[in-house]
PDB file of N, CA and C in Angstrom:
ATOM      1  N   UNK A   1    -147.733-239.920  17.940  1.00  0.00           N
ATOM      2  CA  UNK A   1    -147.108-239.919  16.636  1.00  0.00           C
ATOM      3  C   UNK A   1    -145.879-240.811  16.731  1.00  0.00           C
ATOM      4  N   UNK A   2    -146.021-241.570  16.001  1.00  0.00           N
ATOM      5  CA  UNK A   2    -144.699-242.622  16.259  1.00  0.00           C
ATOM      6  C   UNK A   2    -143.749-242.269  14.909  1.00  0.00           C
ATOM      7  N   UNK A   3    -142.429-243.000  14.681  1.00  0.00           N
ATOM      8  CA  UNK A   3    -141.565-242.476  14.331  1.00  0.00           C
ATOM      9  C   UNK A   3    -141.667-242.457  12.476  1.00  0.00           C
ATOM     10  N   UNK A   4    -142.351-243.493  12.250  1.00  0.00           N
ATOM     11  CA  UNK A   4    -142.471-243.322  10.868  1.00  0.00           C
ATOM     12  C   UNK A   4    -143.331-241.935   9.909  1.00  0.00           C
ATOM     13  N   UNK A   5    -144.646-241.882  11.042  1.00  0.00           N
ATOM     14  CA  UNK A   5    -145.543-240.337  10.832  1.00  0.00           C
ATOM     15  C   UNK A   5    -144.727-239.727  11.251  1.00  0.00           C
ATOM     16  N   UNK A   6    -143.706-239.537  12.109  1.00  0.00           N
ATOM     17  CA  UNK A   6    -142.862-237.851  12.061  1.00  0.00           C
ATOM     18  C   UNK A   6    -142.063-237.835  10.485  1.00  0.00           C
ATOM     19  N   UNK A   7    -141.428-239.305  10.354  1.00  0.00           N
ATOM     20  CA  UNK A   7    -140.504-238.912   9.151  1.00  0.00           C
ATOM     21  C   UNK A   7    -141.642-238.725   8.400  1.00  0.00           C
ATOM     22  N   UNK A   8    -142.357-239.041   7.864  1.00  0.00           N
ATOM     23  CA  UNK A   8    -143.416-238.555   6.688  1.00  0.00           C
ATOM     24  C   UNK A   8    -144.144-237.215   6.860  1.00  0.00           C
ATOM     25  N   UNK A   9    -144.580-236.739   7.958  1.00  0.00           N
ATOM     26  CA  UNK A   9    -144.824-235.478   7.952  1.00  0.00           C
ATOM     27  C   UNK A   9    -143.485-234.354   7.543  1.00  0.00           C
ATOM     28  N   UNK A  10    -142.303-234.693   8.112  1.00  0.00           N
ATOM     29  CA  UNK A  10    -141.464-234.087   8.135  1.00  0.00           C
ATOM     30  C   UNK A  10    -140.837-233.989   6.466  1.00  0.00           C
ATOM     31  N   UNK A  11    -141.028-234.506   5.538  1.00  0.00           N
ATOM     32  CA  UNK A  11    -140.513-235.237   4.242  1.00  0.00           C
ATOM     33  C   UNK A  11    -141.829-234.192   3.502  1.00  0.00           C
ATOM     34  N   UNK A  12    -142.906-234.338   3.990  1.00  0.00           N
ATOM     35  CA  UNK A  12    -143.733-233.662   3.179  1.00  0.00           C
ATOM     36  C   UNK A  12    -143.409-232.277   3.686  1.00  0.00           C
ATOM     37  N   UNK A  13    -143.209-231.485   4.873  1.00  0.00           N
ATOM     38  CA  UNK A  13    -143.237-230.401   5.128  1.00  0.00           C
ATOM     39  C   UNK A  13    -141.411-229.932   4.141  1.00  0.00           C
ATOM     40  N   UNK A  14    -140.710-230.873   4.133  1.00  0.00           N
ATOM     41  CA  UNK A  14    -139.506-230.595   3.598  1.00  0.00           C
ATOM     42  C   UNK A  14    -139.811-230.356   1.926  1.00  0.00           C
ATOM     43  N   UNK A  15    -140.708-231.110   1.522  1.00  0.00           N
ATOM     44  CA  UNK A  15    -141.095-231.028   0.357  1.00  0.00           C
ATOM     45  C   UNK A  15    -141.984-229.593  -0.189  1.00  0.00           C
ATOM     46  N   UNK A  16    -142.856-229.592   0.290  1.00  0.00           N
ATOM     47  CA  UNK A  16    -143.562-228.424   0.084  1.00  0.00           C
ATOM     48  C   UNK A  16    -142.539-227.226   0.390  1.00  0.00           C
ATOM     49  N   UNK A  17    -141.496-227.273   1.488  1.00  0.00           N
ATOM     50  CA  UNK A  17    -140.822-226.052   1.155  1.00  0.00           C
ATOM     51  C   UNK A  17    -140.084-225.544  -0.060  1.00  0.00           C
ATOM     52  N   UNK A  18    -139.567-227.327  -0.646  1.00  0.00           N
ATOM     53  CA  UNK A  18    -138.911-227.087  -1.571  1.00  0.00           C
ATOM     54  C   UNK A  18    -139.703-226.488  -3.073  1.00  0.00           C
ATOM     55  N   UNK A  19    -141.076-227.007  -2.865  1.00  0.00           N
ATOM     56  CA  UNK A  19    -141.812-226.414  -3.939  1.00  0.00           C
ATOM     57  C   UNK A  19    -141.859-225.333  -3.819  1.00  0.00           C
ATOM     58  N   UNK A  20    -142.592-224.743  -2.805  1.00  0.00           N
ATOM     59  CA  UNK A  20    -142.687-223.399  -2.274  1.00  0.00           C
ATOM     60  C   UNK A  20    -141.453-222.507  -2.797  1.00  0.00           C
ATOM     61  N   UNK A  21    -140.379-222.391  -2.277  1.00  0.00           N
ATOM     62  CA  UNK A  21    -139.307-221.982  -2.887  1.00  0.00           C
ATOM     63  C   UNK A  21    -138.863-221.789  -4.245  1.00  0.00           C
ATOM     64  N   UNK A  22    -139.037-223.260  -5.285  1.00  0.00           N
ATOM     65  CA  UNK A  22    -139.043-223.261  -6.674  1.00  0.00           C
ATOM     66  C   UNK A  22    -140.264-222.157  -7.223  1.00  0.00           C
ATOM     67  N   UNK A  23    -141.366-222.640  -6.549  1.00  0.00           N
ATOM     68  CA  UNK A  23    -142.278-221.431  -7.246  1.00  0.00           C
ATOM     69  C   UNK A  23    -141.785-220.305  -7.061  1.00  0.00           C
ATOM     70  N   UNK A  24    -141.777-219.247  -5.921  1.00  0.00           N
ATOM     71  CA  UNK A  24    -140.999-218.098  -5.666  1.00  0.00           C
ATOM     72  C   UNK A  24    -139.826-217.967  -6.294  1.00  0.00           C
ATOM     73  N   UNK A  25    -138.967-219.011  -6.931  1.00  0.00           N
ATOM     74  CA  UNK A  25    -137.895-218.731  -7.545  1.00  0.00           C
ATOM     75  C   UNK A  25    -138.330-218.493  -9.094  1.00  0.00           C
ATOM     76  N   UNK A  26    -139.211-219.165  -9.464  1.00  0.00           N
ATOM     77  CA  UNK A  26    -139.555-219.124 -10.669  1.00  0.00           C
ATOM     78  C   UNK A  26    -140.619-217.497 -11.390  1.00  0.00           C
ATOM     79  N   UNK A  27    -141.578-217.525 -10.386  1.00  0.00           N
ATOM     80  CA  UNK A  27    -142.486-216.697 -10.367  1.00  0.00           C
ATOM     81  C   UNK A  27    -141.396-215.160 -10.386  1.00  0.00           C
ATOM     82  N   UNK A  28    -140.465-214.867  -9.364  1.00  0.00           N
ATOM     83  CA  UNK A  28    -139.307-213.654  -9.594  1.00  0.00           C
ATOM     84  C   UNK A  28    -138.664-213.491 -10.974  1.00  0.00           C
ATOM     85  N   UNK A  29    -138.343-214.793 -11.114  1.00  0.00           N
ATOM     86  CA  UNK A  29    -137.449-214.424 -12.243  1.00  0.00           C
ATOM     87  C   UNK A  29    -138.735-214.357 -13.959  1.00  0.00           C
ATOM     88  N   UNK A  30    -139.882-215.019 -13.331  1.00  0.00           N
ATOM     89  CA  UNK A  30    -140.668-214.408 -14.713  1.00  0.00           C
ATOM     90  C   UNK A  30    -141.128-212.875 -14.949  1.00  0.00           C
ATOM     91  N   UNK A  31    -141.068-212.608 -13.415  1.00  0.00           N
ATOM     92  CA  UNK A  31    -141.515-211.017 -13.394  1.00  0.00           C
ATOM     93  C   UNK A  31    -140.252-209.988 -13.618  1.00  0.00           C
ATOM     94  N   UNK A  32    -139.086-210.196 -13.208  1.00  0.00           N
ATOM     95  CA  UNK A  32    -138.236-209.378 -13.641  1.00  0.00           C
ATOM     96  C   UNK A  32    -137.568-209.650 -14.821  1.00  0.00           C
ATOM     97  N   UNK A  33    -137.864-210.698 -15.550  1.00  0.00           N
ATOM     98  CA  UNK A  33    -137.059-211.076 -17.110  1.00  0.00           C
ATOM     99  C   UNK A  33    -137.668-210.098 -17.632  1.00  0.00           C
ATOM    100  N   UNK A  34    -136.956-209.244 -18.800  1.00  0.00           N
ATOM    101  CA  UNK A  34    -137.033-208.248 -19.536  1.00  0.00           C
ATOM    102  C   UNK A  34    -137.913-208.713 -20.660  1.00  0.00           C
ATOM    103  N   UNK A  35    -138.690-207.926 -20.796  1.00  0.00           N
ATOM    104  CA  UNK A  35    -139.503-208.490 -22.575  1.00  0.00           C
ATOM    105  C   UNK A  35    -138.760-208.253 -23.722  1.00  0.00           C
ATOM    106  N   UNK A  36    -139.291-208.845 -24.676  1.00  0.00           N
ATOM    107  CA  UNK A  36    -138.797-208.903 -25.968  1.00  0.00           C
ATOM    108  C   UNK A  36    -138.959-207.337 -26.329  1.00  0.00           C
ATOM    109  N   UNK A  37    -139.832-206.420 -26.050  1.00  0.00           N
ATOM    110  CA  UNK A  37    -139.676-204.892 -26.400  1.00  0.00           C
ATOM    111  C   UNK A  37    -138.702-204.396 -25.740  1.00  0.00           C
ATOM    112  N   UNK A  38    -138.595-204.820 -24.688  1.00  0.00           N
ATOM    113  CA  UNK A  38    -137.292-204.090 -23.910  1.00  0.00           C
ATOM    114  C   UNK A  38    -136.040-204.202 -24.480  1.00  0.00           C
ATOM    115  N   UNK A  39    -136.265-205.358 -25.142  1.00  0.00           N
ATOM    116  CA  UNK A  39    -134.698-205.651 -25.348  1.00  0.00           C
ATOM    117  C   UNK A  39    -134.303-204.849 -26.683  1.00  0.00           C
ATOM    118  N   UNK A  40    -135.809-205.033 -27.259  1.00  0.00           N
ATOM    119  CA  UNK A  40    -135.188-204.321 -28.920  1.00  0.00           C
ATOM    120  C   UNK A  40    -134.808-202.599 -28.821  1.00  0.00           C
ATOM    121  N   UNK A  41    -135.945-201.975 -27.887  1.00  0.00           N
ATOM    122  CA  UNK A  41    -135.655-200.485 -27.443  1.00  0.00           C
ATOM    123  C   UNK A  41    -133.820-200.546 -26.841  1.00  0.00           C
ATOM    124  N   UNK A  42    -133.719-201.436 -25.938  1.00  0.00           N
ATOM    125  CA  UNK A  42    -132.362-201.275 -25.611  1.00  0.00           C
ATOM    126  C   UNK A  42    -131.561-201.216 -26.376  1.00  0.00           C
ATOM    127  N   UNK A  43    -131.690-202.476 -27.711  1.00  0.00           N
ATOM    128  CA  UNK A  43    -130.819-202.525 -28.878  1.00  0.00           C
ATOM    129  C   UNK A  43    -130.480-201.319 -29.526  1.00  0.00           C
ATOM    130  N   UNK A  44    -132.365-200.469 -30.023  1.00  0.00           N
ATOM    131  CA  UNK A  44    -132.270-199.199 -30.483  1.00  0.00           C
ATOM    132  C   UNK A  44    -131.507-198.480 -29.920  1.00  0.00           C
ATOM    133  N   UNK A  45    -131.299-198.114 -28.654  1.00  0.00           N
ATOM    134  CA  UNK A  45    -130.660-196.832 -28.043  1.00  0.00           C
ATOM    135  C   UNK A  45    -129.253-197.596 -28.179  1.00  0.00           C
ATOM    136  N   UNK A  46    -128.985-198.390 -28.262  1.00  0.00           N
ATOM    137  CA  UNK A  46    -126.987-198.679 -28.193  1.00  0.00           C
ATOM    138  C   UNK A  46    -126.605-198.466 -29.411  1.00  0.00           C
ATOM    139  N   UNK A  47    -127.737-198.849 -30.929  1.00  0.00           N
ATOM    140  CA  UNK A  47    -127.087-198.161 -31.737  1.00  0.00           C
ATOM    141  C   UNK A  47    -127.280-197.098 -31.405  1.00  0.00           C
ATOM    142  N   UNK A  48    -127.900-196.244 -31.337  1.00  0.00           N
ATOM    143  CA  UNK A  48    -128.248-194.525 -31.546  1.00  0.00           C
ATOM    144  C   UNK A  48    -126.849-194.054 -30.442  1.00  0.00           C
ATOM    145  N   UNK A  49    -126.689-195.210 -29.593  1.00  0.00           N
ATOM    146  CA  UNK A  49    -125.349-194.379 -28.506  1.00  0.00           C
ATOM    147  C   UNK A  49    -124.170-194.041 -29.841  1.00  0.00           C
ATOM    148  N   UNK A  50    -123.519-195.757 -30.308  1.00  0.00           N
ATOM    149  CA  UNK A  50    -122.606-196.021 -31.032  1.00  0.00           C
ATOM    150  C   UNK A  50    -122.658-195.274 -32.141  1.00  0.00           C
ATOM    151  N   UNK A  51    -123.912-195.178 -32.678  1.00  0.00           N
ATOM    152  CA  UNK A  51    -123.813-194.127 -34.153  1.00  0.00           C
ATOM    153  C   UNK A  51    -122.910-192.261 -33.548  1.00  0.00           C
ATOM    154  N   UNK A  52    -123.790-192.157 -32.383  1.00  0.00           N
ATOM    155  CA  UNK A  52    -123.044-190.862 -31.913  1.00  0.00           C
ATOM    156  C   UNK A  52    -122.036-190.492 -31.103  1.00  0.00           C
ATOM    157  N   UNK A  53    -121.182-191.885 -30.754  1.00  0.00           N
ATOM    158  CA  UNK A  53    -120.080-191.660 -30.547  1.00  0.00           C
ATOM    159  C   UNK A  53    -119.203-191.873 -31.696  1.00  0.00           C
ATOM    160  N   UNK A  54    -119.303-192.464 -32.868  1.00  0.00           N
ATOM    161  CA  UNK A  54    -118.720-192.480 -33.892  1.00  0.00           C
ATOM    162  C   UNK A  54    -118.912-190.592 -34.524  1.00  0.00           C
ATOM    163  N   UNK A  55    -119.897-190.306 -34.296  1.00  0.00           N
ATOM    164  CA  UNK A  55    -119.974-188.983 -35.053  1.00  0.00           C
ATOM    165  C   UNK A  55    -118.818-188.180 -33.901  1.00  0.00           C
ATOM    166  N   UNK A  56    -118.716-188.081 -32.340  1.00  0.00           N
ATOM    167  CA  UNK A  56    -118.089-187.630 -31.747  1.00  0.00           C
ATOM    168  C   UNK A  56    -116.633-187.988 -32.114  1.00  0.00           C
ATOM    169  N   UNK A  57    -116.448-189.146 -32.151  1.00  0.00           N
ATOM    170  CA  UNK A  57    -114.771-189.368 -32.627  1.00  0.00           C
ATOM    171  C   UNK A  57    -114.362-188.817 -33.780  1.00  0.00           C
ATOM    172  N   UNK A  58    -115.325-188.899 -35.136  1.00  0.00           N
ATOM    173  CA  UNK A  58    -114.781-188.238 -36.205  1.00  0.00           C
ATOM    174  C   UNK A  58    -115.244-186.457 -35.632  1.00  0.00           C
ATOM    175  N   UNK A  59    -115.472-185.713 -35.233  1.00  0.00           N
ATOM    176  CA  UNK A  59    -115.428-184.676 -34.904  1.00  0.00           C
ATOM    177  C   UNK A  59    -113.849-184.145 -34.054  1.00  0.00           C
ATOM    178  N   UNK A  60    -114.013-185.072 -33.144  1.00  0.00           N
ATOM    179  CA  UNK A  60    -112.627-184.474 -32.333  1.00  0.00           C
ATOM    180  C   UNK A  60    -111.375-184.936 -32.921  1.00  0.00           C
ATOM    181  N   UNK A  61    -111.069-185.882 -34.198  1.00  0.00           N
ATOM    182  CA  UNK A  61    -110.423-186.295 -35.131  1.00  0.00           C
ATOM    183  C   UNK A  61    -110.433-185.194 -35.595  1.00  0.00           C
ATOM    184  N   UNK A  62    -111.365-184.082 -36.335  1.00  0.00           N
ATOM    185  CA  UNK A  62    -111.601-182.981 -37.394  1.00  0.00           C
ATOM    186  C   UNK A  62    -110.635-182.086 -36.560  1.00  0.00           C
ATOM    187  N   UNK A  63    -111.209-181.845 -35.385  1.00  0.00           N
ATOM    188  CA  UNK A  63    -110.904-180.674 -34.526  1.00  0.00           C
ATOM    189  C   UNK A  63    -109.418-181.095 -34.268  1.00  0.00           C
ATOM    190  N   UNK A  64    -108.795-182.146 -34.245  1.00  0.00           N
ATOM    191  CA  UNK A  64    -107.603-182.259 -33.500  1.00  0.00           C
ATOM    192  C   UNK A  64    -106.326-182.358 -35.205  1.00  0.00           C
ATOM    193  N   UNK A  65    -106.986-182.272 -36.644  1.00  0.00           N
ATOM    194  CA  UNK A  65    -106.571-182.079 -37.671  1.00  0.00           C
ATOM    195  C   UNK A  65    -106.033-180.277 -37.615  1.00  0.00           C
ATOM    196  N   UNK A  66    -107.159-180.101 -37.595  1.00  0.00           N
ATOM    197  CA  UNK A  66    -107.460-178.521 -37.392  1.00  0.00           C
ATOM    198  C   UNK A  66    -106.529-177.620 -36.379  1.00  0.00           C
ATOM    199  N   UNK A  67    -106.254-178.317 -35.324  1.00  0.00           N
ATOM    200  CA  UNK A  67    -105.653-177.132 -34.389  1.00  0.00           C
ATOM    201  C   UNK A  67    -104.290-177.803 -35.044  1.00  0.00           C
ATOM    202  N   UNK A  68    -103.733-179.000 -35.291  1.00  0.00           N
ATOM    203  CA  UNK A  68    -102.306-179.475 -35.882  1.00  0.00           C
ATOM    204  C   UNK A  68    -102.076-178.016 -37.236  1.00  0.00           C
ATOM    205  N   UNK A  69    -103.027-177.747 -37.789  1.00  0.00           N
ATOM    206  CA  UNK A  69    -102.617-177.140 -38.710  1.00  0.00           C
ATOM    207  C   UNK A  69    -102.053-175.559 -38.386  1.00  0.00           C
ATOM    208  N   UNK A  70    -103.067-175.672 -37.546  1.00  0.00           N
ATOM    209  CA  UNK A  70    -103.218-173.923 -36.802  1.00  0.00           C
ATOM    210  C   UNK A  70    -102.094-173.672 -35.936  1.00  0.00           C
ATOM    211  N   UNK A  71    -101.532-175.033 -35.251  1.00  0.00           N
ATOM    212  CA  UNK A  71    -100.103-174.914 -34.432  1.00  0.00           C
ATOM    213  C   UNK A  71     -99.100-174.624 -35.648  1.00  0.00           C
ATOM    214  N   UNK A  72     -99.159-175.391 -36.446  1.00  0.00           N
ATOM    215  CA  UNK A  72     -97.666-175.426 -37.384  1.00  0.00           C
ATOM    216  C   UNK A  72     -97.853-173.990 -38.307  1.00  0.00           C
ATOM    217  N   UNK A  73     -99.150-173.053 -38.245  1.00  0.00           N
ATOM    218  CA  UNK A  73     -98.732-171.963 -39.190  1.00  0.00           C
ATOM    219  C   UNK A  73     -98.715-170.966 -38.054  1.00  0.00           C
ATOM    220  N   UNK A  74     -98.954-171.162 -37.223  1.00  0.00           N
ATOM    221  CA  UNK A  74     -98.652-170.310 -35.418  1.00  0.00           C
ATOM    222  C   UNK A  74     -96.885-170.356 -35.549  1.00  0.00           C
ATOM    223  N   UNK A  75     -96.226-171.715 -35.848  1.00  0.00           N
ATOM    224  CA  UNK A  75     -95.260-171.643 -35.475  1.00  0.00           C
ATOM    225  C   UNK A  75     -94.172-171.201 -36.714  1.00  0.00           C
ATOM    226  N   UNK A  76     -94.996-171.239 -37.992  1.00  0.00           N
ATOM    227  CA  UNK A  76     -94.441-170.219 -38.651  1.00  0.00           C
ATOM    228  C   UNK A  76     -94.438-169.006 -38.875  1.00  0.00           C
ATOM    229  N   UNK A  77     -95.373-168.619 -38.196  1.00  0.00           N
ATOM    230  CA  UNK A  77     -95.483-167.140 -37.963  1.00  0.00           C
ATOM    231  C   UNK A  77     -94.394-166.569 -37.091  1.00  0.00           C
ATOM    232  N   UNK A  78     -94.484-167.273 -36.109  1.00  0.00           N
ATOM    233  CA  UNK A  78     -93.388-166.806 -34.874  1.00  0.00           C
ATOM    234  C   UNK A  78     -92.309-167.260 -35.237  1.00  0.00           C
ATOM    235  N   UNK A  79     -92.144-168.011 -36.276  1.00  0.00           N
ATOM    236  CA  UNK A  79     -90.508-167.845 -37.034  1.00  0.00           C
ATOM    237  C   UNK A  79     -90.565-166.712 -37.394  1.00  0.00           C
ATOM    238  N   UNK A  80     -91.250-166.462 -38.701  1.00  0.00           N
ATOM    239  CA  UNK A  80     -90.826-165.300 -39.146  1.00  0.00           C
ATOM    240  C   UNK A  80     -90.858-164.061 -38.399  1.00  0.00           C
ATOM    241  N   UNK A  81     -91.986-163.462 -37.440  1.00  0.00           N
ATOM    242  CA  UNK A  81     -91.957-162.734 -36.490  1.00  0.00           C
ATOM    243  C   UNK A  81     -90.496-162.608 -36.014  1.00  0.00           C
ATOM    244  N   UNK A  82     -90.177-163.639 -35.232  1.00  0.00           N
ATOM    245  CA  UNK A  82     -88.508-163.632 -34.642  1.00  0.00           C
ATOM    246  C   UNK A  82     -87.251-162.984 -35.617  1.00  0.00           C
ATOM    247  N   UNK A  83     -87.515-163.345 -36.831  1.00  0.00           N
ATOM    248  CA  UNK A  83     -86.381-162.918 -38.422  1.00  0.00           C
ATOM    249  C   UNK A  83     -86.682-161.865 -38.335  1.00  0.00           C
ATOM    250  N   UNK A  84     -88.006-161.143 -38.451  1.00  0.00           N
ATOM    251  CA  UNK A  84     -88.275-159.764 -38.704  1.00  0.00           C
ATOM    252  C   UNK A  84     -87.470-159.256 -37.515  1.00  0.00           C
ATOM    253  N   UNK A  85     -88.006-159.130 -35.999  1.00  0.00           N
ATOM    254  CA  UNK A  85     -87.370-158.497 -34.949  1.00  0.00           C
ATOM    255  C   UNK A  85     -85.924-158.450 -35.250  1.00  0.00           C
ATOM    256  N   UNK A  86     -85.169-159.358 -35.523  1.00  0.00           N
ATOM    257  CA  UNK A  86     -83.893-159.795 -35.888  1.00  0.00           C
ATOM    258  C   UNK A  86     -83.652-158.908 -36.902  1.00  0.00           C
ATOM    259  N   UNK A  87     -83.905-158.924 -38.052  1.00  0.00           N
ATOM    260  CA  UNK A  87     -83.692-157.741 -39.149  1.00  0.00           C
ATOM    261  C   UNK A  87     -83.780-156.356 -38.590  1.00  0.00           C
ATOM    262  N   UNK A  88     -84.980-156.255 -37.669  1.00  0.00           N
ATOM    263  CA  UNK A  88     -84.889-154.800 -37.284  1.00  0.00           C
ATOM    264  C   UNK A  88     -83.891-154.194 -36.579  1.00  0.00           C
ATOM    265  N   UNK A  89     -83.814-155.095 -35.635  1.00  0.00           N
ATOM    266  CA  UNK A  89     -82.448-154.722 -35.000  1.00  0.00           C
ATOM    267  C   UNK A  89     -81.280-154.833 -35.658  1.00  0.00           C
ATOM    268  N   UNK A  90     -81.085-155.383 -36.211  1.00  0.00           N
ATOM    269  CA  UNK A  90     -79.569-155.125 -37.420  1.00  0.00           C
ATOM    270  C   UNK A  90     -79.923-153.923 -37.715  1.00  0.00           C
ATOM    271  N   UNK A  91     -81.345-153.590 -38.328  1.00  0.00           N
ATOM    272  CA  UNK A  91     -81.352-152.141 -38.979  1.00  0.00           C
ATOM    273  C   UNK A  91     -80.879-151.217 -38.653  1.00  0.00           C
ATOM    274  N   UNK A  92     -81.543-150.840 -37.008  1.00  0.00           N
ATOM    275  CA  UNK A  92     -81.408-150.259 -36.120  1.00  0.00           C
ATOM    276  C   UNK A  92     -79.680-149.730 -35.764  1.00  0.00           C
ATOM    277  N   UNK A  93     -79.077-150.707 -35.704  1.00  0.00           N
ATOM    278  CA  UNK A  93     -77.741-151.110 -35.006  1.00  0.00           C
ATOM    279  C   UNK A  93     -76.765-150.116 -36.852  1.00  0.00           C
ATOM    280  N   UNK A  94     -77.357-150.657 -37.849  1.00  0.00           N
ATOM    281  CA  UNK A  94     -76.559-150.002 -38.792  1.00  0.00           C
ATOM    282  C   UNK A  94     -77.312-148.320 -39.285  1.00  0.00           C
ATOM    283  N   UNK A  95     -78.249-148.385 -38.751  1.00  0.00           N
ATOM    284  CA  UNK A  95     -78.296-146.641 -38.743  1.00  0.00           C
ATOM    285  C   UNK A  95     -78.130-145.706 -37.866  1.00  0.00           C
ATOM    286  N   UNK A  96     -77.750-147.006 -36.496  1.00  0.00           N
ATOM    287  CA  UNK A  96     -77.050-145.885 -35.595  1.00  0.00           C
ATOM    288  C   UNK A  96     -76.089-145.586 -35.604  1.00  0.00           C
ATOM    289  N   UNK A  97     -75.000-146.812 -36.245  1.00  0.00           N
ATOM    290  CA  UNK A  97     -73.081-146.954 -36.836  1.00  0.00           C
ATOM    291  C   UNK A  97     -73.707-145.512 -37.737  1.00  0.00           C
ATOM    292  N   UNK A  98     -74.600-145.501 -38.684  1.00  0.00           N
ATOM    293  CA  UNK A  98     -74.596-144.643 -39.787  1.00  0.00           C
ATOM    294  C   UNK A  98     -74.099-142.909 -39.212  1.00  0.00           C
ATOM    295  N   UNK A  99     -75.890-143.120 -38.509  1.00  0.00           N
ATOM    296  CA  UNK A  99     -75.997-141.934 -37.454  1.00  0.00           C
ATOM    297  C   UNK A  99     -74.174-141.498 -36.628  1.00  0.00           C
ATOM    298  N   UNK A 100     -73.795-142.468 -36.312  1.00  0.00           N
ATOM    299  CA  UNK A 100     -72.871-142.140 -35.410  1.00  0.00           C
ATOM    300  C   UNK A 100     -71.313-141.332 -36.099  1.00  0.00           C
ATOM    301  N   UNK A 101     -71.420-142.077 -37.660  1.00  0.00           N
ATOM    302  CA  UNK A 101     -70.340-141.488 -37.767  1.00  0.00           C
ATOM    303  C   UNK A 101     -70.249-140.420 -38.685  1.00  0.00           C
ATOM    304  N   UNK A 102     -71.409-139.499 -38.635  1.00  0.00           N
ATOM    305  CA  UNK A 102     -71.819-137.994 -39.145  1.00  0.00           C
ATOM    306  C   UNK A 102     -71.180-137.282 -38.325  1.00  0.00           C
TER     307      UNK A 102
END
């Protein structure tokens, strides 16, 4: 084999790898590309995610309306609660002055 048949064998064996390779590169990526159904089912489920995290946000929006309201009449309660105790004990304090000076 003299030097010109090595470079030409060698050029074709370099070649065919490179085909070789392109096919295998090509042939992978046709088998794992997603189909056109896949993609629309995927579409479907991201709305159906987004529609129900929108329903979740306006819910914990509702719920977080809701306990704001339930704190601020909590905390008027325990005002007045506190006035009452407060009144009682004045009461207390002037019917025992009362009591006391019988």
């Amino acid at each position: 084999m003299d030097r010109t048949e090595f470079i030409t064998a060698t050029a074709l064996v370099l070649f065919g790898a490179f085909v070789l390779g392109w096919f295998a590169c090509w042939l992978i990526g046709r088998l794992t590309r997603p189909t056109h159904a896949d993609l629309q089912d995927l579409e479907r489920k991201l709305r159906d995610t987004e529609r129900e995290r929108d329903k979740a946000i306006a819910l914990i929006q509702d719920r977080e309306s809701r306990l704001a309201t339930v704190q601020a009449e909590l905390e008027t309660a325990m005002g007045g609660l506190r006035e009452s105790r407060a009144e009682i004990e004045e009461l207390r304090d002037y019917i025992e002055r009362k009591l006391a000076r019988r």
